[in-house]
Protein backbone atom coordinates (compact mmCIF):
# COMPACT_ATOMS: atom_id res chain seq x y z
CA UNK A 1 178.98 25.35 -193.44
CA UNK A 2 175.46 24.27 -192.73
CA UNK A 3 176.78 22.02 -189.69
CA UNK A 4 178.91 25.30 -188.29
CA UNK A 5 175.76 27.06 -188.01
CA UNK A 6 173.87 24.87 -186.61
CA UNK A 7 176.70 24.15 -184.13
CA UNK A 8 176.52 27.87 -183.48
CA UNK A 9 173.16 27.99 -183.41
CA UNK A 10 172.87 25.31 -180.93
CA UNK A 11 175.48 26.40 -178.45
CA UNK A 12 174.07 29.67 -178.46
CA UNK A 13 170.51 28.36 -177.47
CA UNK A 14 172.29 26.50 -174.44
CA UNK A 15 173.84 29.62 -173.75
CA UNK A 16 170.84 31.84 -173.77
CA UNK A 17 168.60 28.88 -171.81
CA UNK A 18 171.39 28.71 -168.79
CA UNK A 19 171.70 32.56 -168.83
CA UNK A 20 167.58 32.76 -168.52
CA UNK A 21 167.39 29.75 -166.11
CA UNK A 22 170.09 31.46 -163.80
CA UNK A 23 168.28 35.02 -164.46
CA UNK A 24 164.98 33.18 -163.30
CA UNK A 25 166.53 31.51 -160.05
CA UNK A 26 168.18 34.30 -158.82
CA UNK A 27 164.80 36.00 -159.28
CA UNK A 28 163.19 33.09 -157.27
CA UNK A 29 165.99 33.50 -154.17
CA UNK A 30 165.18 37.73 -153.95
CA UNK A 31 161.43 36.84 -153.88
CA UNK A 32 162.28 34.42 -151.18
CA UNK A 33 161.20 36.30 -147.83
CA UNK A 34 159.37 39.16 -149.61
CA UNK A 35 157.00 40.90 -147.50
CA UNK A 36 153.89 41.70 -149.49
CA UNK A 37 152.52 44.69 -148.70
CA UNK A 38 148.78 45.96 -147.86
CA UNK A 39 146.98 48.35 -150.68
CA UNK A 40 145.24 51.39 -148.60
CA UNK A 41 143.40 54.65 -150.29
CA UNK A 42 143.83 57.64 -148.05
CA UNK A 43 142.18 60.96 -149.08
CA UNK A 44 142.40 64.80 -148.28
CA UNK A 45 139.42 65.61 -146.55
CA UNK A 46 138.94 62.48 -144.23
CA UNK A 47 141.10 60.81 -142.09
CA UNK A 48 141.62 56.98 -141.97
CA UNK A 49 142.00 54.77 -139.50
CA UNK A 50 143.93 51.58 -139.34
CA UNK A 51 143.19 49.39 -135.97
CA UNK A 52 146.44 47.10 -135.36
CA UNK A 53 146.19 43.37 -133.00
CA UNK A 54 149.19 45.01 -130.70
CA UNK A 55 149.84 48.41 -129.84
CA UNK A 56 152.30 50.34 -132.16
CA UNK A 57 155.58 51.37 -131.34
CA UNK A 58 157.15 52.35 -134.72
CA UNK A 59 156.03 54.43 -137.69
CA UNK A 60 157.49 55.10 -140.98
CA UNK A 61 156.12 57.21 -143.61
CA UNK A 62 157.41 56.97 -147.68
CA UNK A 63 157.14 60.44 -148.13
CA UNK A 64 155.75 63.85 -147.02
CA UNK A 65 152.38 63.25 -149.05
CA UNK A 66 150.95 61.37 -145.83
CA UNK A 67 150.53 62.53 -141.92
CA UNK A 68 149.83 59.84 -139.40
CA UNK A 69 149.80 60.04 -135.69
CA UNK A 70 148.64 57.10 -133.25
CA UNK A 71 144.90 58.33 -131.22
CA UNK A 72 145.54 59.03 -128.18
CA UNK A 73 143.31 56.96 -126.03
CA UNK A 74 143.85 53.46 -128.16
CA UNK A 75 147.66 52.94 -128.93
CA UNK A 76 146.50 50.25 -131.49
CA UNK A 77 144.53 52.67 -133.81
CA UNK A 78 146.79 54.67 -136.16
CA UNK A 79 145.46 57.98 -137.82
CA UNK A 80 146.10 58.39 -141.50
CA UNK A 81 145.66 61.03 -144.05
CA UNK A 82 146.76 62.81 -146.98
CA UNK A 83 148.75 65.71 -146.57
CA UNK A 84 148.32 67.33 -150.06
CA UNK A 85 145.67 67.17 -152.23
CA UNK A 86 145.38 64.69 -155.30
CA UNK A 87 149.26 63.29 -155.23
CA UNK A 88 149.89 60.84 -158.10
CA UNK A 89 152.67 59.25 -157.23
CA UNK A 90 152.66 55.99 -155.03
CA UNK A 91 153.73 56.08 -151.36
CA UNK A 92 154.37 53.69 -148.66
CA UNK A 93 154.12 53.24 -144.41
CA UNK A 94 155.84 50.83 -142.45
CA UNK A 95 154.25 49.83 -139.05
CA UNK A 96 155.73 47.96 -136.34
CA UNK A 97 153.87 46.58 -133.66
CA UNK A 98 154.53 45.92 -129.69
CA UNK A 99 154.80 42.17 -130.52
CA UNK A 100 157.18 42.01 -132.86
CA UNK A 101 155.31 41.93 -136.22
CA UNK A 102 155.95 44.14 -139.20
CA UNK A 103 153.30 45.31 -141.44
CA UNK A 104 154.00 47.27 -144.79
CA UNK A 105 151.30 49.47 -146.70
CA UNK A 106 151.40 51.02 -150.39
CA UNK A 107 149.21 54.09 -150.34
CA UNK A 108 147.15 55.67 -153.20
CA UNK A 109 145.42 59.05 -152.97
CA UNK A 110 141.59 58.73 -153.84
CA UNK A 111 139.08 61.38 -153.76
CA UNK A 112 136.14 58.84 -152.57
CA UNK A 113 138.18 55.81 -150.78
CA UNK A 114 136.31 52.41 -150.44
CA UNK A 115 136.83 52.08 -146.86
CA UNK A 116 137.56 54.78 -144.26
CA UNK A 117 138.62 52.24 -141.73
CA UNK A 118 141.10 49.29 -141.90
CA UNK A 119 141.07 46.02 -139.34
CA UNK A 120 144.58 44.50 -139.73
CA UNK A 121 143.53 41.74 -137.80
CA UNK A 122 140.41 40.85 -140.32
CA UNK A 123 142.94 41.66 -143.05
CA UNK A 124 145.38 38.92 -141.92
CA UNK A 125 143.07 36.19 -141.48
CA UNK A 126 141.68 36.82 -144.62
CA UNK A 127 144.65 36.16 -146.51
CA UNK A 128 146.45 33.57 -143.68
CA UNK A 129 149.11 36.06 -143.75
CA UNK A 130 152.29 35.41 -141.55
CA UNK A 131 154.18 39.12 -140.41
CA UNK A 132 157.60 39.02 -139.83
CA UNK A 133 158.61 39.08 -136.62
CA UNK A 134 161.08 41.71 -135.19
CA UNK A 135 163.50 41.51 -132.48
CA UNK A 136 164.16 44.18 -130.33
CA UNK A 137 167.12 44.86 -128.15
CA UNK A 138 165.54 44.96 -124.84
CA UNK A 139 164.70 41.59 -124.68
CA UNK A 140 167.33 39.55 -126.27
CA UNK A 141 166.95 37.31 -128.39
CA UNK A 142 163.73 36.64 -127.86
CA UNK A 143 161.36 37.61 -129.74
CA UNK A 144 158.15 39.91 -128.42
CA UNK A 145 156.12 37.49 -129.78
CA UNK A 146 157.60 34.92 -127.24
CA UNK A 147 157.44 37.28 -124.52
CA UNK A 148 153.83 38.06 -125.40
CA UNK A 149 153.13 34.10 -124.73
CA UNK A 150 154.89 33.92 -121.73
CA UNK A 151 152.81 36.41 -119.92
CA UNK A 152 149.63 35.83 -121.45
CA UNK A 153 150.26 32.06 -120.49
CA UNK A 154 151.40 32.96 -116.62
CA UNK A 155 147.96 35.34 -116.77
CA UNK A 156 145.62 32.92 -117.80
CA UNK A 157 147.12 29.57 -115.83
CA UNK A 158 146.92 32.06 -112.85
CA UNK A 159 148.94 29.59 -110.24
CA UNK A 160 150.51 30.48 -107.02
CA UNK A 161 153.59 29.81 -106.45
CA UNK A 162 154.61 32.19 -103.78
CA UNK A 163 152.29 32.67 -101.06
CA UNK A 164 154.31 34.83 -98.38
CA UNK A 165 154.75 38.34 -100.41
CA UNK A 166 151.51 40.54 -99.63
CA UNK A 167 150.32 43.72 -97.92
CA UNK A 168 147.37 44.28 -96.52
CA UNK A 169 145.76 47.58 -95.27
CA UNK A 170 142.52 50.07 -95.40
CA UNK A 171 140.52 46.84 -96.87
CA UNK A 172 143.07 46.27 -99.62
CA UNK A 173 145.08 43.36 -100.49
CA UNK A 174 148.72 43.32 -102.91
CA UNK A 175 150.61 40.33 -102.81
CA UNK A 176 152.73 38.41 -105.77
CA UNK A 177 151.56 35.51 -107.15
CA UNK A 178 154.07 34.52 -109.10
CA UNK A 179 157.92 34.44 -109.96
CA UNK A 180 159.21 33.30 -113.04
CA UNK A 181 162.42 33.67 -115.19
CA UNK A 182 162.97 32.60 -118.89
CA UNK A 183 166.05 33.91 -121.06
CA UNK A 184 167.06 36.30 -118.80
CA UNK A 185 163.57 38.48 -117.68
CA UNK A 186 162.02 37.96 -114.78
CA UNK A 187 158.11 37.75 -114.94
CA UNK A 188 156.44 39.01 -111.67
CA UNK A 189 152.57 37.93 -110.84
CA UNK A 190 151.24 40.27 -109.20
CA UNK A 191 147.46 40.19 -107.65
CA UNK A 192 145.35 43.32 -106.08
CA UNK A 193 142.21 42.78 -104.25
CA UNK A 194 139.64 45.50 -103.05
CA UNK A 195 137.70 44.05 -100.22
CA UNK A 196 135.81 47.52 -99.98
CA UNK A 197 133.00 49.10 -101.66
CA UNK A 198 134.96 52.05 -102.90
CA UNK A 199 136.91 51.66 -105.91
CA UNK A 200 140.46 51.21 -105.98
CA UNK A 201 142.05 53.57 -108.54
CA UNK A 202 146.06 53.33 -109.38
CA UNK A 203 148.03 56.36 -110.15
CA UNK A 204 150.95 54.34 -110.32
CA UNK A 205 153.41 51.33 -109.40
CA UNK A 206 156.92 51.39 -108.66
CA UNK A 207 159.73 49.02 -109.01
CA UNK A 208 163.10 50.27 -106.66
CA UNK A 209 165.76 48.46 -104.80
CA UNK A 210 166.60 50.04 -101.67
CA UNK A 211 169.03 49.16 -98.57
CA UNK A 212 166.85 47.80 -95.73
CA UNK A 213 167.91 50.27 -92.94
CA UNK A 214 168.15 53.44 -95.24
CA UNK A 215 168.41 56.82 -93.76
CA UNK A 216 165.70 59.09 -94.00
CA UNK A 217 167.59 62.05 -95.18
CA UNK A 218 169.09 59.62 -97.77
CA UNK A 219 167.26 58.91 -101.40
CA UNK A 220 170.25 58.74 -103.71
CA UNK A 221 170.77 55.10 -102.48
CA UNK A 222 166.94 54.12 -104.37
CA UNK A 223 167.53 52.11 -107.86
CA UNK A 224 164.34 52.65 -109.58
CA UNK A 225 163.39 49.85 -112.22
CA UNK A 226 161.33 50.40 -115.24
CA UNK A 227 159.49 47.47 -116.16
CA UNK A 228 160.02 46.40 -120.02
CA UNK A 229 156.46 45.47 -120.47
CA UNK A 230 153.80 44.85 -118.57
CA UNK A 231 150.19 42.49 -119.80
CA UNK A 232 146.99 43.87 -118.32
CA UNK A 233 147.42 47.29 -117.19
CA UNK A 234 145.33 48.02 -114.56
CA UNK A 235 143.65 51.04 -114.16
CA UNK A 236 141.07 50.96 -111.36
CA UNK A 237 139.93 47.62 -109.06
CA UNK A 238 136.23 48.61 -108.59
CA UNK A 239 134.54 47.43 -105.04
CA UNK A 240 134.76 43.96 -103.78
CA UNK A 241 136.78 42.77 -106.10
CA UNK A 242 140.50 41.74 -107.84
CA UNK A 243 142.21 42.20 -110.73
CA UNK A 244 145.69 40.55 -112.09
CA UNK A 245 148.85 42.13 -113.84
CA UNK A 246 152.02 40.65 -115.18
CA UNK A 247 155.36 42.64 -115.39
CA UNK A 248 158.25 42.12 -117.35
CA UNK A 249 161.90 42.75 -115.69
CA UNK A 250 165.81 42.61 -117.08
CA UNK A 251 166.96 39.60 -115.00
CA UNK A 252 169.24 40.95 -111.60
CA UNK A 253 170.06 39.90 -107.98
CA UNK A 254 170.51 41.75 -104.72
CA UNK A 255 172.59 41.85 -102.09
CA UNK A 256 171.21 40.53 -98.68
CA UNK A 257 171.23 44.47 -97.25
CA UNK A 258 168.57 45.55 -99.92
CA UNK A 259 165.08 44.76 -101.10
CA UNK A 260 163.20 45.27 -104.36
CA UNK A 261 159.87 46.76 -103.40
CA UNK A 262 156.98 46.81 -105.41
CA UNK A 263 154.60 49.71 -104.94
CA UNK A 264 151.35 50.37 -105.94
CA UNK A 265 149.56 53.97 -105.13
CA UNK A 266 146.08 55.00 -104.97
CA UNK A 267 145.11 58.12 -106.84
CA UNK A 268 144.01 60.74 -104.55
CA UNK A 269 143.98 58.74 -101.92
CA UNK A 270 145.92 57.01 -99.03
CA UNK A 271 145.61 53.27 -99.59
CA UNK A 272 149.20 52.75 -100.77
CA UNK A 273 150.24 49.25 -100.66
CA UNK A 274 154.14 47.99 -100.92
CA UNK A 275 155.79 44.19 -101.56
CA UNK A 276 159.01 43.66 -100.02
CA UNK A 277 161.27 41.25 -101.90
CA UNK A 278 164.30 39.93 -100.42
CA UNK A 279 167.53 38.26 -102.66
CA UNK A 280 166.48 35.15 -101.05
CA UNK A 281 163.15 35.42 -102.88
CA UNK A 282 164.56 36.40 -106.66
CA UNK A 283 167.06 33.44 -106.62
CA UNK A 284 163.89 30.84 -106.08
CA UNK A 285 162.32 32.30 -109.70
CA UNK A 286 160.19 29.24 -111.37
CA UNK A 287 161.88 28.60 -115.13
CA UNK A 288 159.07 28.83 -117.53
CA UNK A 289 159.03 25.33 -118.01
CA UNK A 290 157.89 24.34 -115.53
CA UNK A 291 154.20 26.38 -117.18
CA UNK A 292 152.24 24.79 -119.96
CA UNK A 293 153.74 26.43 -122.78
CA UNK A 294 153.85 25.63 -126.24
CA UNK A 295 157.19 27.05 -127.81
């Protein structure tokens, strides 16, 4: 009888040890990918801030307990605060930024929070902390990461590679740089140079394909293109002197009858200035390969 038991006994330890051992992997393979998330304290009375290495583009709050809005000058700073007084329960936010990287947050309401102000960057160094990376439909499969490389890279090695796209006029100088495409997107180099002592300040630029002989009384044959990003906005070129800007387009062709032109206008003022690219031109894009880039 004593050998039954023991039998019994000893099957059902081998039992109960593969039942735990499974239990314990399959724990191991839903932990696998977890995204820890940041602690933050928010607070009724005072809003906190929470400064981001890329802009944001996405915002998600857990629950009606927090408001959050992105300032309005700096669209890397998010505003965040309690919306009622002394909640108890936890909440959560989920941030994505402009390069891909998603960043999750468990909130806590405290009267008196340690810190008022939150530097993501700092926060990820500190912990070597890798955010996964999100793709987003507009630029394929890759990721904004990626793209963020690319034109940083084509910004910083500053080469170029096409040297008979430019207008000149009024003291001012626009000409492309640069043409490159990579998976897809085009990346136009684009250079602006104030040769005067008066500033140079852009309302705004303009990407259209147009036919070359178009009729004046005809606009519905413009194709306006909106660029999908774009790395060093530029504002305003101050006197005697040039500034850079990378843009980021889908990947097309024209026919030999039309022309992509690139315009640039001065706010209240006159000194427009206007590329003229030709099919001819597109079809000669660098790859990115041929840039120092490591992938």
């Amino acid at each position: 009888m004593n050998i039954h038991n023991n039998f019994f006994k000893t099957l059902l330890l081998i039992i109960i040890t593969a039942i735990t051992a499974h239990a314990q992997d399959r724990i191991a393979k839903l932990s696998f990918g977890k995204i820890d998330p940041y602690f933050l304290e928010v607070t009724y009375d005072k809003t906190s801030h929470l400064i981001f290495p890329q802009p944001i583009r996405y915002v998600d709050l857990g629950s009606d307990y927090l408001i959050a809005s992105k300032a309005e000058d700096a669209s890397n700073v998010l505003r965040l605060k309690a919306a009622i007084k002394d909640f108890e329960d936890e909440t959560n936010i989920s941030v994505i930024t402009e390069d891909g990287s998603f960043y999750s947050f468990d909130v806590l309401y405290n009267h008196y929070p340690e810190s008022m102000t939150y530097d993501i960057q700092t926060m990820n160094n500190e912990v070597e902390r890798q955010n996964n990376q999100i793709l987003f439909e507009e630029y394929g499969n890759s990721s904004p990461a990626l793209i963020q490389l690319l034109l940083q890279t084509i910004y910083k090695e500053n080469k170029r590679i096409v040297k008979h796209i430019a207008s000149k006029s009024f003291g001012i100088q626009f000409s492309l740089k640069g043409l490159y495409i990579h998976n897809g997107k085009y990346y136009f180099h684009t250079e602006l140079k104030n040769e005067t002592n008066i500033p140079f300040e852009i309302d705004f630029i303009n990407f259209k394909i147009l036919d070359k002989k178009i009729a004046k009384r005809t606009v519905v044959q413009e194709k306006s293109i909106i660029p999908l990003r774009n790395y060093n906005s530029l504002v305003e070129i101050c006197g005697t002197s040039s500034e850079r800007e990378v843009f980021l387009l889908d990947q097309f062709t024209i026919t030999d009858d039309k022309l992509l032109l690139i315009e640039i206008f001065e706010k209240n003022g006159g000194r427009h200035q206007t590329l003229r690219i030709e099919n001819s031109d597109l079809v000669k894009a660098r790859l990115i390969s041929d840039l120092h880039v490591k992938f």
